[in-house]
C-alpha atoms as a PDB file:
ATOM      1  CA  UNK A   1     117.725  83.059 103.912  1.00  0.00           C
ATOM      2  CA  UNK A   2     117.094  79.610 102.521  1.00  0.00           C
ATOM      3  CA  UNK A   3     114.245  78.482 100.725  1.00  0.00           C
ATOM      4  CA  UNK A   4     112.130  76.430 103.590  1.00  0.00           C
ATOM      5  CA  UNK A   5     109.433  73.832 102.367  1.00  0.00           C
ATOM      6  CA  UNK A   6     107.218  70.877 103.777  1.00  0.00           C
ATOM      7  CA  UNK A   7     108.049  67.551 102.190  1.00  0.00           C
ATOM      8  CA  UNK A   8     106.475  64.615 102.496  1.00  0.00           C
ATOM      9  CA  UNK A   9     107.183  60.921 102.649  1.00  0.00           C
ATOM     10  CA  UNK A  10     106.285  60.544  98.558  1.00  0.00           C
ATOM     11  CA  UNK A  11     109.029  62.578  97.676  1.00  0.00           C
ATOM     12  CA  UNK A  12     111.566  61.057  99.885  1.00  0.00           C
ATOM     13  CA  UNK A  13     111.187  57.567  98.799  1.00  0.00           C
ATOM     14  CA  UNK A  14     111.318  58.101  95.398  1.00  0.00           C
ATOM     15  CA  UNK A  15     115.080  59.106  96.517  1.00  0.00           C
ATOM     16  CA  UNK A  16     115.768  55.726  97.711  1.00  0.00           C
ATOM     17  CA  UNK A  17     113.825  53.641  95.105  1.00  0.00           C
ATOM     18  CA  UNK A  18     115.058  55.003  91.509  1.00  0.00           C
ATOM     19  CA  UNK A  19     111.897  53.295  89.918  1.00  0.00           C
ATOM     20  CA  UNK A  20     109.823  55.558  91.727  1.00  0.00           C
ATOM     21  CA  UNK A  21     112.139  58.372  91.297  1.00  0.00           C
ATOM     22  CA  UNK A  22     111.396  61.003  88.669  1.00  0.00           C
ATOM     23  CA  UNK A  23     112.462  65.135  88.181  1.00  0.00           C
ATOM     24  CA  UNK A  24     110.096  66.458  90.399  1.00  0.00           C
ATOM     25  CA  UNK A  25     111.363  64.361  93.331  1.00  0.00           C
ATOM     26  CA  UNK A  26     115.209  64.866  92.064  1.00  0.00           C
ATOM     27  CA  UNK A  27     114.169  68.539  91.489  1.00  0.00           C
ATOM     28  CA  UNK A  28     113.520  69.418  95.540  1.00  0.00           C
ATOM     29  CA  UNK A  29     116.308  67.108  96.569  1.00  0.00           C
ATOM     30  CA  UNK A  30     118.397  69.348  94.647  1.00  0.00           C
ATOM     31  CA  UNK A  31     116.853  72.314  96.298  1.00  0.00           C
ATOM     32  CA  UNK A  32     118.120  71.002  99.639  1.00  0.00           C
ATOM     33  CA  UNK A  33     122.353  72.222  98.270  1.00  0.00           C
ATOM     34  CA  UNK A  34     120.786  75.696  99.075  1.00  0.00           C
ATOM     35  CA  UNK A  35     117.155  75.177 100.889  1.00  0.00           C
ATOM     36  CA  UNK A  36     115.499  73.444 104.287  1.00  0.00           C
ATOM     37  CA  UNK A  37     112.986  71.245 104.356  1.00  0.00           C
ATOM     38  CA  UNK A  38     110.409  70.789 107.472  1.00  0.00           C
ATOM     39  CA  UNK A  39     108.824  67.165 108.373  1.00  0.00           C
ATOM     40  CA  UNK A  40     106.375  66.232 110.799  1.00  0.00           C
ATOM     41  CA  UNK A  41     107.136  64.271 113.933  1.00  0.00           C
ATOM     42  CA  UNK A  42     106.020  60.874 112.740  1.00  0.00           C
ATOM     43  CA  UNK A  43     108.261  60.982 109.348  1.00  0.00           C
ATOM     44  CA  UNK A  44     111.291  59.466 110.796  1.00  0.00           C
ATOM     45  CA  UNK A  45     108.947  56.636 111.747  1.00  0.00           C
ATOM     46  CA  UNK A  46     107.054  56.572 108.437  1.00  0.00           C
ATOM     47  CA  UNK A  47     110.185  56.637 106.790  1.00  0.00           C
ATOM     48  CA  UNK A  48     111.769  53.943 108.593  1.00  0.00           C
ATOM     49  CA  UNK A  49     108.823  51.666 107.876  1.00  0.00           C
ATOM     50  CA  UNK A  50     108.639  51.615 104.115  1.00  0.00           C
ATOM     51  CA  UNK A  51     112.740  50.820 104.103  1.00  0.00           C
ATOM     52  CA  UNK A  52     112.200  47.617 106.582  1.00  0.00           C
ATOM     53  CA  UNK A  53     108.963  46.492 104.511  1.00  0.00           C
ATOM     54  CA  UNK A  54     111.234  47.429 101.204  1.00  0.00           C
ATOM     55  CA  UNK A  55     114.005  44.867 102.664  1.00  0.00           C
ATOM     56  CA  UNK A  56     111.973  42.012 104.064  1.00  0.00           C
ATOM     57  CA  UNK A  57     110.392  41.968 100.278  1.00  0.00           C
ATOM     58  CA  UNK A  58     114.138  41.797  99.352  1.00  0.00           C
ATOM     59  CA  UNK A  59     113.725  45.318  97.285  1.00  0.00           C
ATOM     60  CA  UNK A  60     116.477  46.421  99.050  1.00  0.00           C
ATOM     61  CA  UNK A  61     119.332  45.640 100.740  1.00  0.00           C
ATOM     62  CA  UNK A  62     120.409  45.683 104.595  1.00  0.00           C
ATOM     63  CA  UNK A  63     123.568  47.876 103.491  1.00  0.00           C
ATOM     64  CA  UNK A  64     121.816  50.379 101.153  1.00  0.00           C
ATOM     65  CA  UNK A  65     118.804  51.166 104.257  1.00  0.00           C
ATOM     66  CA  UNK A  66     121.239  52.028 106.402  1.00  0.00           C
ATOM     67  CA  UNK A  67     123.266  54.364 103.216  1.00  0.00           C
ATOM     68  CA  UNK A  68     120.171  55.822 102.823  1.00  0.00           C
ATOM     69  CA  UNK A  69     119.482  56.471 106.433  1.00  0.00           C
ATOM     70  CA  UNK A  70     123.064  57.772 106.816  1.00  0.00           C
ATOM     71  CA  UNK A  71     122.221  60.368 103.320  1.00  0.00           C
ATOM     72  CA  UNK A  72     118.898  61.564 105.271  1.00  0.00           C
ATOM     73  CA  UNK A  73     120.645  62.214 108.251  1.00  0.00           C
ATOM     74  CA  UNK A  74     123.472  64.683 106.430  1.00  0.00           C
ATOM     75  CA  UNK A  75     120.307  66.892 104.333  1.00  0.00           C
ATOM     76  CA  UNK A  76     119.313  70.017 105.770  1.00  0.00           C
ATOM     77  CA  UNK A  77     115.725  68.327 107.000  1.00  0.00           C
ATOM     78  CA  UNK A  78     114.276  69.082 110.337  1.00  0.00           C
ATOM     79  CA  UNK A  79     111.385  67.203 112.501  1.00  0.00           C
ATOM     80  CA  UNK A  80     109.038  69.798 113.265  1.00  0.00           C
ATOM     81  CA  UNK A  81     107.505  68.079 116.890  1.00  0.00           C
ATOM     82  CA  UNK A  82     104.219  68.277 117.530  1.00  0.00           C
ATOM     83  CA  UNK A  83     101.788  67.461 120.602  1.00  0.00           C
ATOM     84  CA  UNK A  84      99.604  63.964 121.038  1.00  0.00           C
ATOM     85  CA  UNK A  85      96.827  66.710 121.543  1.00  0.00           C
ATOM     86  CA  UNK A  86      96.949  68.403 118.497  1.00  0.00           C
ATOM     87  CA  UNK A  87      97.574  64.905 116.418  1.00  0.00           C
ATOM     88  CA  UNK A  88      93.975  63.809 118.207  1.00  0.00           C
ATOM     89  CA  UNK A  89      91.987  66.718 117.480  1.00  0.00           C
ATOM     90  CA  UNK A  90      93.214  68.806 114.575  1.00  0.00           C
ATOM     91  CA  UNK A  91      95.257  67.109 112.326  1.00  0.00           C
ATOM     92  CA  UNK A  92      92.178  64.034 112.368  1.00  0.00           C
ATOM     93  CA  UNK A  93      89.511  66.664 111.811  1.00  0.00           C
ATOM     94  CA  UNK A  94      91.889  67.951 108.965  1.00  0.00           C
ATOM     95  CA  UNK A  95      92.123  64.408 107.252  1.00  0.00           C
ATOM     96  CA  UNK A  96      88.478  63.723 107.897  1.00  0.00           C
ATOM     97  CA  UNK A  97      87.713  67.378 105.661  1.00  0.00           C
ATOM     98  CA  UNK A  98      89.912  66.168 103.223  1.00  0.00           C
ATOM     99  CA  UNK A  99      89.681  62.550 103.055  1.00  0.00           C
ATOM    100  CA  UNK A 100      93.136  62.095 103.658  1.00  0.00           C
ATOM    101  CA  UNK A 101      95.022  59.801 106.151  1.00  0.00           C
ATOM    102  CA  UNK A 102      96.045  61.140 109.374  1.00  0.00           C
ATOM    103  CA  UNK A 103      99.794  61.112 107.990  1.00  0.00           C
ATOM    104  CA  UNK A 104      99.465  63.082 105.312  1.00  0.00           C
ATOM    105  CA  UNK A 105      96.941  65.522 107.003  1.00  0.00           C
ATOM    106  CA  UNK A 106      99.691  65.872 109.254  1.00  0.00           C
ATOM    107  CA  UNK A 107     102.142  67.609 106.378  1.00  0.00           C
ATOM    108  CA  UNK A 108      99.339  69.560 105.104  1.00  0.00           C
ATOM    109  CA  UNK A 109      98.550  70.942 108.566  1.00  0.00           C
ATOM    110  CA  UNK A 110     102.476  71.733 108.956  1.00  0.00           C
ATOM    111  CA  UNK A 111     102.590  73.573 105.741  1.00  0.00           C
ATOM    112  CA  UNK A 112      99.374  75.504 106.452  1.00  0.00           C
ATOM    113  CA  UNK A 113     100.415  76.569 109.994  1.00  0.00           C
ATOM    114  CA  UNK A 114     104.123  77.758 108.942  1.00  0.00           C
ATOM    115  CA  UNK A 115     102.654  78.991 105.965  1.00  0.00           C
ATOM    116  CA  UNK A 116     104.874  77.143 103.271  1.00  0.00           C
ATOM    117  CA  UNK A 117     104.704  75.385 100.188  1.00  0.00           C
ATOM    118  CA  UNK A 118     104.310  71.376 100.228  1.00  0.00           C
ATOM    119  CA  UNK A 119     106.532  69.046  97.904  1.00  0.00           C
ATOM    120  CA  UNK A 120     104.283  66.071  97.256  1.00  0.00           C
ATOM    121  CA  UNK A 121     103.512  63.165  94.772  1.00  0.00           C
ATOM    122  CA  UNK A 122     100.567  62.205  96.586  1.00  0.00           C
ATOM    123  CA  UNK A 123      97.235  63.101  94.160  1.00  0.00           C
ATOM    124  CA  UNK A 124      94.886  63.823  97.233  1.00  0.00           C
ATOM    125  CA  UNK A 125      97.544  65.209  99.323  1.00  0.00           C
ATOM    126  CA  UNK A 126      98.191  67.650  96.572  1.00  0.00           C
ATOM    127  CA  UNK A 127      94.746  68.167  95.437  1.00  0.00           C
ATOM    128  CA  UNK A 128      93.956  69.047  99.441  1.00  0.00           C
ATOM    129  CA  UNK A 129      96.450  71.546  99.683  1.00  0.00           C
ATOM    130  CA  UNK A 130      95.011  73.326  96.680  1.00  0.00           C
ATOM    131  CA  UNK A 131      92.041  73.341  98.181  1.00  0.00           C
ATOM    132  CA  UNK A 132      93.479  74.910 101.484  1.00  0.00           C
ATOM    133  CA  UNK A 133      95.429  77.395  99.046  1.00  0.00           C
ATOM    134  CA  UNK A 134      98.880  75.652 100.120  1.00  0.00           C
ATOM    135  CA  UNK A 135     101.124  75.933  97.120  1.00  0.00           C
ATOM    136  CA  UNK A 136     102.790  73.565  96.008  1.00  0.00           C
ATOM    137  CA  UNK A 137     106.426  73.483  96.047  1.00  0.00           C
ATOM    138  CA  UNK A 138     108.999  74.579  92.674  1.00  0.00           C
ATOM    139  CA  UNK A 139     112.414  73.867  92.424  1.00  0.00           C
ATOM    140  CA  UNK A 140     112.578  75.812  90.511  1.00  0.00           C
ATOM    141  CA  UNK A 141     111.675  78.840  91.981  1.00  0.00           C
ATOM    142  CA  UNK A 142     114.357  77.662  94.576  1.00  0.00           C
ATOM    143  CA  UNK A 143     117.337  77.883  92.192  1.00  0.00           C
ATOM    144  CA  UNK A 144     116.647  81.189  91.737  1.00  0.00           C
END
């Protein structure tokens, strides 16, 4: 059985913008050759928003947004859906605990309710999930 992790949108985007990229983030995209990761219903649209704002400020290209798009589409990531209801009551009382935004709430909340680990750069993302005993994720621990 593969490994299965929540990822968020910190880690993704430091796969498309190699200034922001570092080994963690390289780490759990090379845990995807033998793992799945699980994404909340609004990260296709999250995603898609930081590549347009990334090319209107000319940080990248027309041509490498849609390679990128085209590279997310081929890893072993699925959209875990979720109802307006549940976005309006629980996942905003979970940010509101934590002081988080509703979009990252909404990855905690995922992890917490499949019960996995959480690959995140995001300080108060991560520090939230500690609190809520969510580990984080290893990719190391994957490999093995």
């Amino acid at each position: 059985m593969p490994t299965r992790f929540v990822v968020d949108t910190s880690v993704v985007m430091a796969w498309c913008f190699r200034d922001a990229g570092n080994r963690y983030a390289d780490a759990v995209l090379e845990s995807l050759e033998t793992g799945e990761a699980l994404v909340h219903a609004i990260w296709p649209l999250e995603v898609g928003n930081v590549l347009l704002v990334a090319e209107r400020k000319k940080r990248l290209s027309e041509a490498s947004l849609v390679r990128f798009l085209a590279l997310l589409r081929n890893l072993p990531i699925t959209v875990e859906q979720e109802t307006p209801d549940r976005m309006l009551t629980e996942i905003v009382s979970l940010a509101r605990t934590h002081h988080l935004s509703t979009y990252d709430a909404s990855y905690l909340d995922l992890a917490m309710r499949l019960g996995l680990p959480i690959a995140t750069q995001d300080a108060l993302l991560a520090k939230a999930a500690k609190t809520c005993r969510v580990p984080a994720f290893d990719p190391a621990s994957a490999q093995g």
